[in-house]
PDB file of N, CA and C in Angstrom:
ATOM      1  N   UNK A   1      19.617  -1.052 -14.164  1.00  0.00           N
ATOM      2  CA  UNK A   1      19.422  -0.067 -15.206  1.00  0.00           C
ATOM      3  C   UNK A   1      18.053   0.570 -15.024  1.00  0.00           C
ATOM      4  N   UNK A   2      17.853   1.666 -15.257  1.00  0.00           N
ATOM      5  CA  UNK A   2      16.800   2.575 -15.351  1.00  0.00           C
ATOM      6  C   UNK A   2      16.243   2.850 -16.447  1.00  0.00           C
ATOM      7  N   UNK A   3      14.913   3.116 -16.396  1.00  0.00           N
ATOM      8  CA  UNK A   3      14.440   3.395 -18.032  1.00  0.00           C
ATOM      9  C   UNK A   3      13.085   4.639 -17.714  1.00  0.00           C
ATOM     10  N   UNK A   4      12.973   5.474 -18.257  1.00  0.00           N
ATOM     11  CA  UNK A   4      11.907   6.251 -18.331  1.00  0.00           C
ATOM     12  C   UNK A   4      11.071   5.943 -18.896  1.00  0.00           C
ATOM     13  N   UNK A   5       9.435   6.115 -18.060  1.00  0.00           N
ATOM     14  CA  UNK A   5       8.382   6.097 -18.192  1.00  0.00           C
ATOM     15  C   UNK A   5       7.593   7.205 -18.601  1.00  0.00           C
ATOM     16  N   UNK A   6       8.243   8.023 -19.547  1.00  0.00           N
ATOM     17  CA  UNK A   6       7.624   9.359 -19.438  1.00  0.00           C
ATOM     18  C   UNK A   6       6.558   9.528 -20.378  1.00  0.00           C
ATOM     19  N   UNK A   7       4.586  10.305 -20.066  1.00  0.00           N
ATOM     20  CA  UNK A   7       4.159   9.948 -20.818  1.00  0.00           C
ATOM     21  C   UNK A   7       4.167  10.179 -22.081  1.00  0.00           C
ATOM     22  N   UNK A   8       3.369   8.949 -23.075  1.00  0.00           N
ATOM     23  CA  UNK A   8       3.810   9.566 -24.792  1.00  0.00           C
ATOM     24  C   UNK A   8       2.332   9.433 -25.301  1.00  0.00           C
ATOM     25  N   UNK A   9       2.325  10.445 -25.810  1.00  0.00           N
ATOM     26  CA  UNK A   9       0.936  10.615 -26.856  1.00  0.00           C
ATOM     27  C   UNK A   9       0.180   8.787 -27.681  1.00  0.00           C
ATOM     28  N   UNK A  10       1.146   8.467 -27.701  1.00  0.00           N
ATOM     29  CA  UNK A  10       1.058   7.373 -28.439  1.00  0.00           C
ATOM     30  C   UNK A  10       1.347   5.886 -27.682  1.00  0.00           C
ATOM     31  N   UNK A  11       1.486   6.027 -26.668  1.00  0.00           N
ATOM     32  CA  UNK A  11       1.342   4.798 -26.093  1.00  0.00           C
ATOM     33  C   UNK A  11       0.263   4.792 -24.066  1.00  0.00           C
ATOM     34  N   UNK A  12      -0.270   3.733 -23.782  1.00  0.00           N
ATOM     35  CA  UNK A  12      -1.120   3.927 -22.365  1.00  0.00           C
ATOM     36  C   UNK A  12      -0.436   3.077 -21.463  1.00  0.00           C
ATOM     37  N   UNK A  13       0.122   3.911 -20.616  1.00  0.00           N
ATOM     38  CA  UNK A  13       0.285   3.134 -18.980  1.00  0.00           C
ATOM     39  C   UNK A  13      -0.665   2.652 -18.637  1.00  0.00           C
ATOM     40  N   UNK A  14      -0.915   1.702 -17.767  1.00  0.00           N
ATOM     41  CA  UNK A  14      -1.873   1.350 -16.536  1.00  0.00           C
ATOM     42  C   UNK A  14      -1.225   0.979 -15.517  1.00  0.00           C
ATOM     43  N   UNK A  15      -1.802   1.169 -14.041  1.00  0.00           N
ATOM     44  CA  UNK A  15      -1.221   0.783 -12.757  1.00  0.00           C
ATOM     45  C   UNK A  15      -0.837  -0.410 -12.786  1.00  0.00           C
ATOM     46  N   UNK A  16      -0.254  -0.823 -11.585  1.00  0.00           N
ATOM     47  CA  UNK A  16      -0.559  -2.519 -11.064  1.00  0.00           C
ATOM     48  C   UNK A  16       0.519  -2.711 -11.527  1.00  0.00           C
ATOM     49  N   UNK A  17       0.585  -4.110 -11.014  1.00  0.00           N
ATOM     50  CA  UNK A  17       1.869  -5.503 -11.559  1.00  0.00           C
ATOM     51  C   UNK A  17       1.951  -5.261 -13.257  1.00  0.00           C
ATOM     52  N   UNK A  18       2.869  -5.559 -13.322  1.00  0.00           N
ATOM     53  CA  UNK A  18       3.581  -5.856 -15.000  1.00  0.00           C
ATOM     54  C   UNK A  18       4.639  -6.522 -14.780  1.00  0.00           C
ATOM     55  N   UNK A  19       4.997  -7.253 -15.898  1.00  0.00           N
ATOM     56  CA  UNK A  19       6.413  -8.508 -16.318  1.00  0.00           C
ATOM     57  C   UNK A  19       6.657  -8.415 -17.613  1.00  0.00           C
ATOM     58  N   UNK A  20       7.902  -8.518 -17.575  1.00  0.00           N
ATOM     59  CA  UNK A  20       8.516  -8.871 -19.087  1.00  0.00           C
ATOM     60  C   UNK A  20       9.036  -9.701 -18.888  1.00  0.00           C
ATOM     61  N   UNK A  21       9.204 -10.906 -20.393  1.00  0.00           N
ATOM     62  CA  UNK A  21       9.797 -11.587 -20.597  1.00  0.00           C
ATOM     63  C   UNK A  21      10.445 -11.762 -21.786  1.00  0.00           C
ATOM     64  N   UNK A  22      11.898 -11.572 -21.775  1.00  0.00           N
ATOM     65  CA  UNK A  22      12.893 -11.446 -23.114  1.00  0.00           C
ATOM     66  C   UNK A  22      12.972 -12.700 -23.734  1.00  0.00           C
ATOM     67  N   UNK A  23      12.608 -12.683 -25.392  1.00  0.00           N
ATOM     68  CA  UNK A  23      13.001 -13.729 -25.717  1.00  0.00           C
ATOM     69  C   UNK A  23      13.753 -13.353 -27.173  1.00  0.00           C
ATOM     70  N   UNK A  24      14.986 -14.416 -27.249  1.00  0.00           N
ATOM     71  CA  UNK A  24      16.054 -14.435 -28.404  1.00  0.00           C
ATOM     72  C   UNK A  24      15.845 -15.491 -28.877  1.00  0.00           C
ATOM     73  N   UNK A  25      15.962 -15.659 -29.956  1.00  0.00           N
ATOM     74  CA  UNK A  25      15.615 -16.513 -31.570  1.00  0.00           C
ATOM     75  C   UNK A  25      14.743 -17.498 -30.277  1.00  0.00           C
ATOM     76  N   UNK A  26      13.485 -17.371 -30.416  1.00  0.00           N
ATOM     77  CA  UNK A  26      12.515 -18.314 -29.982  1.00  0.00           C
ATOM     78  C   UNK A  26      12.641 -18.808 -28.180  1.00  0.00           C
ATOM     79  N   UNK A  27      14.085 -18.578 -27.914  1.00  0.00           N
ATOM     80  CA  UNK A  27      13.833 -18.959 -26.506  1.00  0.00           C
ATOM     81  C   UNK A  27      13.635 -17.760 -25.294  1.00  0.00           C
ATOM     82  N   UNK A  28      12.780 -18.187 -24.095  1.00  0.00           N
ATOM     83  CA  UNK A  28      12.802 -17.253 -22.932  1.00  0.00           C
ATOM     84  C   UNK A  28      13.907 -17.327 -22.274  1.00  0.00           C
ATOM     85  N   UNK A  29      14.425 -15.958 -21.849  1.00  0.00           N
ATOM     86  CA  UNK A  29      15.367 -15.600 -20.898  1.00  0.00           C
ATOM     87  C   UNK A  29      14.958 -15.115 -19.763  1.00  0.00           C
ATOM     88  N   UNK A  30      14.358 -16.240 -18.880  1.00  0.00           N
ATOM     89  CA  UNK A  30      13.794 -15.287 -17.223  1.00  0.00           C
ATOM     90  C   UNK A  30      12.138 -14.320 -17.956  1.00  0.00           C
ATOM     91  N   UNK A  31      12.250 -13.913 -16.613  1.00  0.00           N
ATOM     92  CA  UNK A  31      10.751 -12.840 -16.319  1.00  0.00           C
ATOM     93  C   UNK A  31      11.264 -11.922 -15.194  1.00  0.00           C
ATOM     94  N   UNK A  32      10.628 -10.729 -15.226  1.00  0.00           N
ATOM     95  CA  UNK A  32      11.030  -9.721 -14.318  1.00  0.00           C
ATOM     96  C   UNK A  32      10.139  -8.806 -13.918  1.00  0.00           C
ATOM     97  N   UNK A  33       9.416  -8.784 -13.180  1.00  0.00           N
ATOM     98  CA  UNK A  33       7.973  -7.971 -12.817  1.00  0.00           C
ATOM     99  C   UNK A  33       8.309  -6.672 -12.307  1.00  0.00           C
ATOM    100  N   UNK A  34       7.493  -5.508 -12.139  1.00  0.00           N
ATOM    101  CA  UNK A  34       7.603  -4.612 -11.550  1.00  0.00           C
ATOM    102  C   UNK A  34       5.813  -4.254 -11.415  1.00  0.00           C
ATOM    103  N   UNK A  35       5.743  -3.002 -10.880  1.00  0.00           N
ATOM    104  CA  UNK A  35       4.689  -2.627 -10.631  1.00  0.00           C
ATOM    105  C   UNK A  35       4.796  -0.485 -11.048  1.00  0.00           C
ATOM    106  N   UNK A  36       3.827  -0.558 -11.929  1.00  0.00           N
ATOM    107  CA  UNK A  36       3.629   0.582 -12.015  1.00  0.00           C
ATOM    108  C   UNK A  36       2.543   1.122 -11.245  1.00  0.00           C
ATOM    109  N   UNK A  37       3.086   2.810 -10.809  1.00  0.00           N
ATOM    110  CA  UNK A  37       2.101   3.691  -9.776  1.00  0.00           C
ATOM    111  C   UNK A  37       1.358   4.382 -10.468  1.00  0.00           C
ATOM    112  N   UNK A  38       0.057   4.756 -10.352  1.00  0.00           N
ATOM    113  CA  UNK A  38      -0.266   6.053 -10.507  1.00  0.00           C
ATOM    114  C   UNK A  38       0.188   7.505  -9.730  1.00  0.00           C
ATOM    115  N   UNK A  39       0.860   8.301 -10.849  1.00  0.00           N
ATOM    116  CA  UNK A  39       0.717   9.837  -9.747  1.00  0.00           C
ATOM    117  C   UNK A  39       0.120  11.109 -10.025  1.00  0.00           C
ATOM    118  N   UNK A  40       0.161  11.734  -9.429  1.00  0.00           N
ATOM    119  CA  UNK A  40      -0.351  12.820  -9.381  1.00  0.00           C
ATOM    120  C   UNK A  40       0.306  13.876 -10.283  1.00  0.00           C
ATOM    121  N   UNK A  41      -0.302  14.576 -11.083  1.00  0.00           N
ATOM    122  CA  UNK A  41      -0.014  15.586 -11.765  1.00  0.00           C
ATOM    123  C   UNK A  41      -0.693  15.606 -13.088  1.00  0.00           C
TER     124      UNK A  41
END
């Protein structure tokens, strides 16, 4: 699945590694990293 990153007045990207980790009524489900770019424009 895909999700847009598009920027918003109201929230800040930063580069580098990032992870989420989902959790339902108190427990973790996994971790899933990605890495955001900086670009140009």
């Amino acid at each position: 699945r895909k999700h847009s990153f598009a920027p918003v007045t109201t929230r800040r990207y930063y580069p580098g590694e990032q992870a989420i980790e989902p959790k339902i009524n108190g427990k973790l489900f996994g971790r899933a990293g990605f890495a955001l770019r900086e670009t140009e424009g």
